[in-house]
N, C-alpha and C. Protein backbone atom coordinates (compact mmCIF):
# COMPACT_ATOMS: atom_id res chain seq x y z
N UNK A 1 -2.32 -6.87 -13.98
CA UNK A 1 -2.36 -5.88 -12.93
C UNK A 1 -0.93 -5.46 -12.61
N UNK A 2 -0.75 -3.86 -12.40
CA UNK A 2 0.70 -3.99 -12.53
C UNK A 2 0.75 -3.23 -11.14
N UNK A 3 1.71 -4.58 -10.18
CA UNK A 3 1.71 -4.46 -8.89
C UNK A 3 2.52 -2.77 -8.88
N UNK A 4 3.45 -2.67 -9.16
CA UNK A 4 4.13 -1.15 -8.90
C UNK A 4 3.90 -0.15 -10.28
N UNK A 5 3.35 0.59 -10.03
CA UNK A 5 2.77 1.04 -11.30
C UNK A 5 4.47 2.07 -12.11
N UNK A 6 4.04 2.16 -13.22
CA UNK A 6 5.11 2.76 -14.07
C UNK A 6 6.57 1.77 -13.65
N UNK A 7 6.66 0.83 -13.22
CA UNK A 7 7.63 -0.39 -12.74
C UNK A 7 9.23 0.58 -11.92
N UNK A 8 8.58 1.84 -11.45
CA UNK A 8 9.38 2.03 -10.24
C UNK A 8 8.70 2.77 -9.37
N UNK A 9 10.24 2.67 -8.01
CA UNK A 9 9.44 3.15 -6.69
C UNK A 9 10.22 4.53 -6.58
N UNK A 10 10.47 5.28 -7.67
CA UNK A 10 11.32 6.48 -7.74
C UNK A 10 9.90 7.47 -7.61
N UNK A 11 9.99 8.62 -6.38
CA UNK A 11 8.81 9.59 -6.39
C UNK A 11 9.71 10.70 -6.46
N UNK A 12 9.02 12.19 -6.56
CA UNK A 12 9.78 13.29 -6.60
C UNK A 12 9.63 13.48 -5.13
N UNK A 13 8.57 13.08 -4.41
CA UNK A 13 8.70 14.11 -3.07
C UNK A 13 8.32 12.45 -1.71
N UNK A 14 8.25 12.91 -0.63
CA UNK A 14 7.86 12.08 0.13
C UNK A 14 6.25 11.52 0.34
N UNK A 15 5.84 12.69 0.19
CA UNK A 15 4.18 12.72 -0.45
C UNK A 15 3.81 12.09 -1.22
N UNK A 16 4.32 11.99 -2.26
CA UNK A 16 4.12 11.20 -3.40
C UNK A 16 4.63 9.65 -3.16
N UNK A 17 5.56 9.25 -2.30
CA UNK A 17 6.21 7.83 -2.08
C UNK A 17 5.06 7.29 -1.04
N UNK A 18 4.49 8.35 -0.07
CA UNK A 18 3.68 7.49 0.91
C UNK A 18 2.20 7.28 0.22
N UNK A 19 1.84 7.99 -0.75
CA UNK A 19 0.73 7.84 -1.79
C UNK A 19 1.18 5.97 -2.71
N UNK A 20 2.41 6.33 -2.97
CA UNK A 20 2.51 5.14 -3.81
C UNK A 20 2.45 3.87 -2.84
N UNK A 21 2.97 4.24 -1.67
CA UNK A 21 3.07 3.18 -0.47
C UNK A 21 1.74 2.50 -0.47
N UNK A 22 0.36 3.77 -0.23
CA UNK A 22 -0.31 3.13 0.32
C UNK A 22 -1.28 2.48 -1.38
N UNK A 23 -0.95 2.78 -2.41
CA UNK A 23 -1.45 2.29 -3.58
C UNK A 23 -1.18 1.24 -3.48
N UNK A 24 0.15 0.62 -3.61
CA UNK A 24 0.75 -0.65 -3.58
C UNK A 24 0.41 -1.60 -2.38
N UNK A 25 -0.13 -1.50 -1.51
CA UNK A 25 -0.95 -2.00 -0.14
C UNK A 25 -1.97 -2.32 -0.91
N UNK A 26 -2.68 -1.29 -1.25
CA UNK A 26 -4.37 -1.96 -1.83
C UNK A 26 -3.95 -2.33 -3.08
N UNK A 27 -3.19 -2.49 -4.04
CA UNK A 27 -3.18 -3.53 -5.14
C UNK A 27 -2.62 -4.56 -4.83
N UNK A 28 -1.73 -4.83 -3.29
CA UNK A 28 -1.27 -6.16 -2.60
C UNK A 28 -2.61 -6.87 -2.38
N UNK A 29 -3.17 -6.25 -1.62
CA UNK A 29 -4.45 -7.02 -0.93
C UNK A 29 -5.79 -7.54 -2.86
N UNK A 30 -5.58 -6.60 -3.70
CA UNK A 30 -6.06 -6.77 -4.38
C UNK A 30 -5.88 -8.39 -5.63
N UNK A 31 -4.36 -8.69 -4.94
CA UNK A 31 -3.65 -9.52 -5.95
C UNK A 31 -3.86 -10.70 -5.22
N UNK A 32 -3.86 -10.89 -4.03
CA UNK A 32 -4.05 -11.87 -2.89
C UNK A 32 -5.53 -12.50 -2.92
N UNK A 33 -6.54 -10.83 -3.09
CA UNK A 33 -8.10 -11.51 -3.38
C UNK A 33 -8.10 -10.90 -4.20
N UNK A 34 -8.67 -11.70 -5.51
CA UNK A 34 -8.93 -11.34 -6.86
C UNK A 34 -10.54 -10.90 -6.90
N UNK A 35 -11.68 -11.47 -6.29
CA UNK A 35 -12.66 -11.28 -6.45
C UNK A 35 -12.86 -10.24 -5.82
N UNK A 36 -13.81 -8.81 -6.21
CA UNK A 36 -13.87 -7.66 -5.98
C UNK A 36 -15.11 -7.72 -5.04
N UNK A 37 -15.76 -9.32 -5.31
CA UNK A 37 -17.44 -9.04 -4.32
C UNK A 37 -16.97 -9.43 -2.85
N UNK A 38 -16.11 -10.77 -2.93
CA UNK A 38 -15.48 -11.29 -1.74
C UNK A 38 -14.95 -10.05 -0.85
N UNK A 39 -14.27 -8.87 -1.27
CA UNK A 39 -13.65 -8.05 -0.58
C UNK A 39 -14.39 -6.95 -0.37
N UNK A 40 -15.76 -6.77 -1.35
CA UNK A 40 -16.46 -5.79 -0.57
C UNK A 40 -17.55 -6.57 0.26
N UNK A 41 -17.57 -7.75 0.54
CA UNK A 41 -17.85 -8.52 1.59
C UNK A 41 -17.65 -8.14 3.03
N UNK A 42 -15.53 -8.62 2.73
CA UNK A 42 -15.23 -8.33 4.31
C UNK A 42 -14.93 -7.29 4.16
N UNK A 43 -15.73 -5.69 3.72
CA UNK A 43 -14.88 -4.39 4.17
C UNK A 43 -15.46 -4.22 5.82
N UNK A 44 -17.09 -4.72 5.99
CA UNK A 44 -17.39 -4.02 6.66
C UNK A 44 -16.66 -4.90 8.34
N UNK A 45 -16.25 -6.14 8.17
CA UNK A 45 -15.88 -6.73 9.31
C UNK A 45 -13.99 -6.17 9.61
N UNK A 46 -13.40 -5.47 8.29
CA UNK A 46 -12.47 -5.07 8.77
C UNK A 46 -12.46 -3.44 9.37
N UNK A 47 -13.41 -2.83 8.94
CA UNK A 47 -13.60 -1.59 9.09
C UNK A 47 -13.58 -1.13 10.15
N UNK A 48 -14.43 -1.86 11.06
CA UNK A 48 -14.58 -1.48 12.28
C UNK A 48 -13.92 -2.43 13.22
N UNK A 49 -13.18 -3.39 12.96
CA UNK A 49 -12.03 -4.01 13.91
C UNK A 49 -10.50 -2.99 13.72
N UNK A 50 -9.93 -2.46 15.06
CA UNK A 50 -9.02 -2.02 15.21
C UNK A 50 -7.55 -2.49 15.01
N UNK A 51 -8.09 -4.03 15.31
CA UNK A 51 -6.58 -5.00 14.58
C UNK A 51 -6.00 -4.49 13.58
N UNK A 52 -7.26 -4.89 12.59
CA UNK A 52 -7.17 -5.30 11.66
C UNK A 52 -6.69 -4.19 10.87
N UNK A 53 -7.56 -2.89 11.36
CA UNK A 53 -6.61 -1.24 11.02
C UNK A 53 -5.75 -1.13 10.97
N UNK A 54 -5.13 -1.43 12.29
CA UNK A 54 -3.14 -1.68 12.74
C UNK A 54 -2.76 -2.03 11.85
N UNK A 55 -3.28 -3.58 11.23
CA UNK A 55 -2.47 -4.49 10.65
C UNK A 55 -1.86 -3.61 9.25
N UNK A 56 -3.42 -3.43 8.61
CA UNK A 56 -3.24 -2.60 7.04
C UNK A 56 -2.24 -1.20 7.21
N UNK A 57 -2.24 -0.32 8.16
CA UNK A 57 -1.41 0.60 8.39
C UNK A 57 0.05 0.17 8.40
N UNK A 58 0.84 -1.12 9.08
CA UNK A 58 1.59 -1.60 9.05
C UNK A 58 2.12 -2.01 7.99
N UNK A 59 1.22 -2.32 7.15
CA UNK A 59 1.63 -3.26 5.72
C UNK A 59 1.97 -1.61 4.82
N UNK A 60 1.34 -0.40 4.95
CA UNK A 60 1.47 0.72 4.35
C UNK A 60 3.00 1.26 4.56
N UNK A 61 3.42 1.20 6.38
CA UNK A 61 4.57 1.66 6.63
C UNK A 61 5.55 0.93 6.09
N UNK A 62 5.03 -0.52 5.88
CA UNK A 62 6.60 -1.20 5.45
C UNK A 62 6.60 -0.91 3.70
N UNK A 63 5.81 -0.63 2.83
CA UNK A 63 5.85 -0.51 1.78
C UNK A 63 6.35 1.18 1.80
N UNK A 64 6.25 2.05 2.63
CA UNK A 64 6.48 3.21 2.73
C UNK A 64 7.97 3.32 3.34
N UNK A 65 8.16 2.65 3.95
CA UNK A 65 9.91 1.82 3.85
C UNK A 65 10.97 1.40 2.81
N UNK A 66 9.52 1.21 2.17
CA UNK A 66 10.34 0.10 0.88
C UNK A 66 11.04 1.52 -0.07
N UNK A 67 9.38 2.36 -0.21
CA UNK A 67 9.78 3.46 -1.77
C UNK A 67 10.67 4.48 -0.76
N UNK A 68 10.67 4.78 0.86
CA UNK A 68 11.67 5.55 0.68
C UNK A 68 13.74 5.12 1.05
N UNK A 69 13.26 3.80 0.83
CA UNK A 69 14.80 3.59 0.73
C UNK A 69 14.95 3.71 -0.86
N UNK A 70 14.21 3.15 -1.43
CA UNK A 70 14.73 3.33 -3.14
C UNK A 70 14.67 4.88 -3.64
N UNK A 71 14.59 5.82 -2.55
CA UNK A 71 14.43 6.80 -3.05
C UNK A 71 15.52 7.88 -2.04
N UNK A 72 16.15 7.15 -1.31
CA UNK A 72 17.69 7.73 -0.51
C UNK A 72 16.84 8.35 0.15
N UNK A 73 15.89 8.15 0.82
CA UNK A 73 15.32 9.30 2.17
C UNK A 73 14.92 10.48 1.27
N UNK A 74 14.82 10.89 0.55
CA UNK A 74 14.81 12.06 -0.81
C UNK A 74 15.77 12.95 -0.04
N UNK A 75 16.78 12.49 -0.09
CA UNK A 75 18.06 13.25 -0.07
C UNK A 75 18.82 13.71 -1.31
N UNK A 76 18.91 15.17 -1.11
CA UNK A 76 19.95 15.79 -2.45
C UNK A 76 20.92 14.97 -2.60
């Protein structure tokens, strides 16, 4: 499974870095639980807890942190 796909966090636009952000979130959670039944198990107990929303949004922004520092803010 290849946690960062094409093995960088280089995007052309910001759009594209918060897309990869939130890819790399669900292949995190994917690498953590391997079994695909276990996790469509707990979708429905995270779905509708608001925590737990926060939490995954959080884990998106910091990975959306991550590709736009490797990517200079997409500064000329």
């Amino acid at each position: 499974m290849a946690l960062v796909p094409d093995n960088t966090l280089i995007t052309a636009t910001p759009e594209e870095g918060r897309e990869l952000a939130i890819m790399m979130a669900r292949k995190t959670i994917g690498a953590i639980q391997t079994d695909a039944d276990v996790r469509a198990g707990l979708r429905p107990l995270y779905a509708n807890d608001p925590n737990s929303l926060t939490a995954a949004g959080h884990v998106v922004a910091i990975e959306f942190a991550t590709v736009a520092a490797a990517n200079n803010y997409w500064r000329d």
